[in-house]
N, C-alpha and C. Protein backbone atom coordinates (compact mmCIF):
# COMPACT_ATOMS: atom_id res chain seq x y z
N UNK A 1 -0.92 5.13 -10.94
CA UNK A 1 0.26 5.71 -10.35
C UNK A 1 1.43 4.79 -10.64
N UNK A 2 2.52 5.30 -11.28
CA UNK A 2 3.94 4.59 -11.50
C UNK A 2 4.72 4.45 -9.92
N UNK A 3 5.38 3.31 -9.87
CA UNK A 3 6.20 3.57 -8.44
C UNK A 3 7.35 3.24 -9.04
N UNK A 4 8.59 3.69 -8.63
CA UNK A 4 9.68 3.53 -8.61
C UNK A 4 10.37 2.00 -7.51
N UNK A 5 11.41 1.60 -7.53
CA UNK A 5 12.12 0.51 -7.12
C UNK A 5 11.66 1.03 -5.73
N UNK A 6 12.28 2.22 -5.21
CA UNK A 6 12.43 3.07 -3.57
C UNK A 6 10.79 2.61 -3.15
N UNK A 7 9.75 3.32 -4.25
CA UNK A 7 8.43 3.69 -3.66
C UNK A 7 8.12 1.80 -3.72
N UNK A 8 8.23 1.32 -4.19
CA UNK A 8 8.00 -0.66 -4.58
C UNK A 8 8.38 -0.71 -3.32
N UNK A 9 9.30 -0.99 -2.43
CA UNK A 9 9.65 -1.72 -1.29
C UNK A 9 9.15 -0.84 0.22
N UNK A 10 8.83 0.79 -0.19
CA UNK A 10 7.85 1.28 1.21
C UNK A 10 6.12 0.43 0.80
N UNK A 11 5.99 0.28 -0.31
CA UNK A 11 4.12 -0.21 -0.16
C UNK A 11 4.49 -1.52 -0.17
N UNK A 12 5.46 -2.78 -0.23
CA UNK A 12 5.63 -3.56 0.38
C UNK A 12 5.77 -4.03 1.62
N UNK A 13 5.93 -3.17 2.51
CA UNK A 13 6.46 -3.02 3.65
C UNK A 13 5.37 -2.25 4.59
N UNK A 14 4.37 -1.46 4.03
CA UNK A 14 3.22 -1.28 4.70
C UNK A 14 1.90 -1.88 4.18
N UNK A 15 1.65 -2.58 3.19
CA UNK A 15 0.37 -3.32 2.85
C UNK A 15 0.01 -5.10 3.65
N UNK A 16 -0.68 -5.08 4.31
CA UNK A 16 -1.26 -6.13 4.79
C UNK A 16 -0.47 -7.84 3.83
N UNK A 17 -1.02 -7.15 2.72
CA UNK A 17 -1.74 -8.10 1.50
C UNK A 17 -0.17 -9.19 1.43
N UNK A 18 0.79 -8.67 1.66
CA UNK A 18 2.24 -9.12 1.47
C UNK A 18 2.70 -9.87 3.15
N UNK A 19 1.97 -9.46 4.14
CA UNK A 19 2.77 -9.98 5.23
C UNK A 19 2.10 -12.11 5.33
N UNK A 20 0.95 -12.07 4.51
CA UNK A 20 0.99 -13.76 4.54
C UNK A 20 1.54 -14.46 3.20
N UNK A 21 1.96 -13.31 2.11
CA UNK A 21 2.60 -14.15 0.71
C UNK A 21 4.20 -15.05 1.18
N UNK A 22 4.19 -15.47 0.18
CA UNK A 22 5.76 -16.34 0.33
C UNK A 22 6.47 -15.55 0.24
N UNK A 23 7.70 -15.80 0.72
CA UNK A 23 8.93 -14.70 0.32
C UNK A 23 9.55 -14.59 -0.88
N UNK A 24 9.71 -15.83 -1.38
CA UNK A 24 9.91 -15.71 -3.08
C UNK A 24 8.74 -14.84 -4.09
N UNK A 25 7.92 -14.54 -3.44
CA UNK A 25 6.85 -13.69 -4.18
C UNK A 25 7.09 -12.43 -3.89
N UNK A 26 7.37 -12.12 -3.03
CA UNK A 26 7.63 -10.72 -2.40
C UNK A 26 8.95 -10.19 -2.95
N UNK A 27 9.74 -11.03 -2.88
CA UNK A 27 11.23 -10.80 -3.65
C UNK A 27 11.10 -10.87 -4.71
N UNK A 28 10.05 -11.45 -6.10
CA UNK A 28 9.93 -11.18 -6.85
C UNK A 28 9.46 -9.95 -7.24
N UNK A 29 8.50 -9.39 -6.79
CA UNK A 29 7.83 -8.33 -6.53
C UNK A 29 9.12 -7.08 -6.70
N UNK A 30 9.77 -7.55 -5.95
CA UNK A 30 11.19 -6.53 -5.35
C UNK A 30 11.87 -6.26 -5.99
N UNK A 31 12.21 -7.01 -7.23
CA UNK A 31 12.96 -6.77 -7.91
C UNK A 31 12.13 -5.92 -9.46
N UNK A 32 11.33 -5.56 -9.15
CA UNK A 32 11.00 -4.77 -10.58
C UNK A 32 11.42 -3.61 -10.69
N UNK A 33 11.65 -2.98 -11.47
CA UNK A 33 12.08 -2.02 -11.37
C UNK A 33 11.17 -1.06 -11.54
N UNK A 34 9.81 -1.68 -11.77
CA UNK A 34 8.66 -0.21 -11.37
C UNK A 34 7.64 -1.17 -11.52
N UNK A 35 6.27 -0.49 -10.91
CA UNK A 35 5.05 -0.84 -10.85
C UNK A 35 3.96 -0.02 -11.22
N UNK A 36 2.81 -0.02 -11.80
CA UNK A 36 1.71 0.24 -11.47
C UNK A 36 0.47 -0.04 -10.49
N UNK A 37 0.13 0.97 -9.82
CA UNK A 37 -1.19 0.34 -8.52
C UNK A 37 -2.33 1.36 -8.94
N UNK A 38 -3.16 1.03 -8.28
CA UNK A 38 -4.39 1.55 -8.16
C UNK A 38 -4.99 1.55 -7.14
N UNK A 39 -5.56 2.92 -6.28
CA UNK A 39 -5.71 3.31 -5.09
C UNK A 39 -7.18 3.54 -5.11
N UNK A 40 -8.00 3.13 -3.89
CA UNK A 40 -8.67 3.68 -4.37
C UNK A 40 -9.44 3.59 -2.64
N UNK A 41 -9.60 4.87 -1.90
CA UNK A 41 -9.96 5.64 -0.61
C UNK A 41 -11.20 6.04 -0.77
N UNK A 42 -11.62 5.39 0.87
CA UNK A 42 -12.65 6.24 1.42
C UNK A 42 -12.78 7.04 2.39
N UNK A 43 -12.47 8.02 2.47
CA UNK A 43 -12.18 9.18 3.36
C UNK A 43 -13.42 9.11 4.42
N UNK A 44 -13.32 8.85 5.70
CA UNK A 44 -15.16 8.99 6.77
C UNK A 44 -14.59 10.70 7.26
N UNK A 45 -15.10 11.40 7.53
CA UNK A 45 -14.94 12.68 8.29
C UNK A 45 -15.46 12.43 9.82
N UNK A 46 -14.95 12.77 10.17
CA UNK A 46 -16.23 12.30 12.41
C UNK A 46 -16.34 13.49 12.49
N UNK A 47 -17.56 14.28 13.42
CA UNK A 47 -17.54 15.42 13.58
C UNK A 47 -17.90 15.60 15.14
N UNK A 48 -17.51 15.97 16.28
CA UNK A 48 -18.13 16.01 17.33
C UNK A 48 -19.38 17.68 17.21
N UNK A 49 -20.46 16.57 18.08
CA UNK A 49 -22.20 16.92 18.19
C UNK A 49 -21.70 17.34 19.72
N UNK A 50 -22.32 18.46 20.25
CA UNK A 50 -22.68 18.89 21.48
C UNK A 50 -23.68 18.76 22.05
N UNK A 51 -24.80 18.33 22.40
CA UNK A 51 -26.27 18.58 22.58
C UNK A 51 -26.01 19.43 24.07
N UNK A 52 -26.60 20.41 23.62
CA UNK A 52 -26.75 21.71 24.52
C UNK A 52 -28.50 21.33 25.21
């Protein structure tokens, strides 16, 4: 997935991985003008059981 500058600073701003880096890393980060990531989800489903 390509991100744009906009989409670069919302997955900065919600990923874990960035809230213990330095700030000069993060601001480096910030300034690109695009990125590539790779996602990769595990969806659990829950289902509620009744026992009748």
């Amino acid at each position: 997935m390509d991100l744009n500058k906009s989409y670069i600073q919302w997955l900065v701003q919600m990923t874990p991985l960035t809230w213990t880096t330095s700030e000069e890393r993060v601001k480096s980060f910030l300034n690109k003008d695009s990125a590539q990531i790779t996602v990769d989800l595990e969806i659990l489903i829950g289902k509620k059981v009744i026992n009748k």
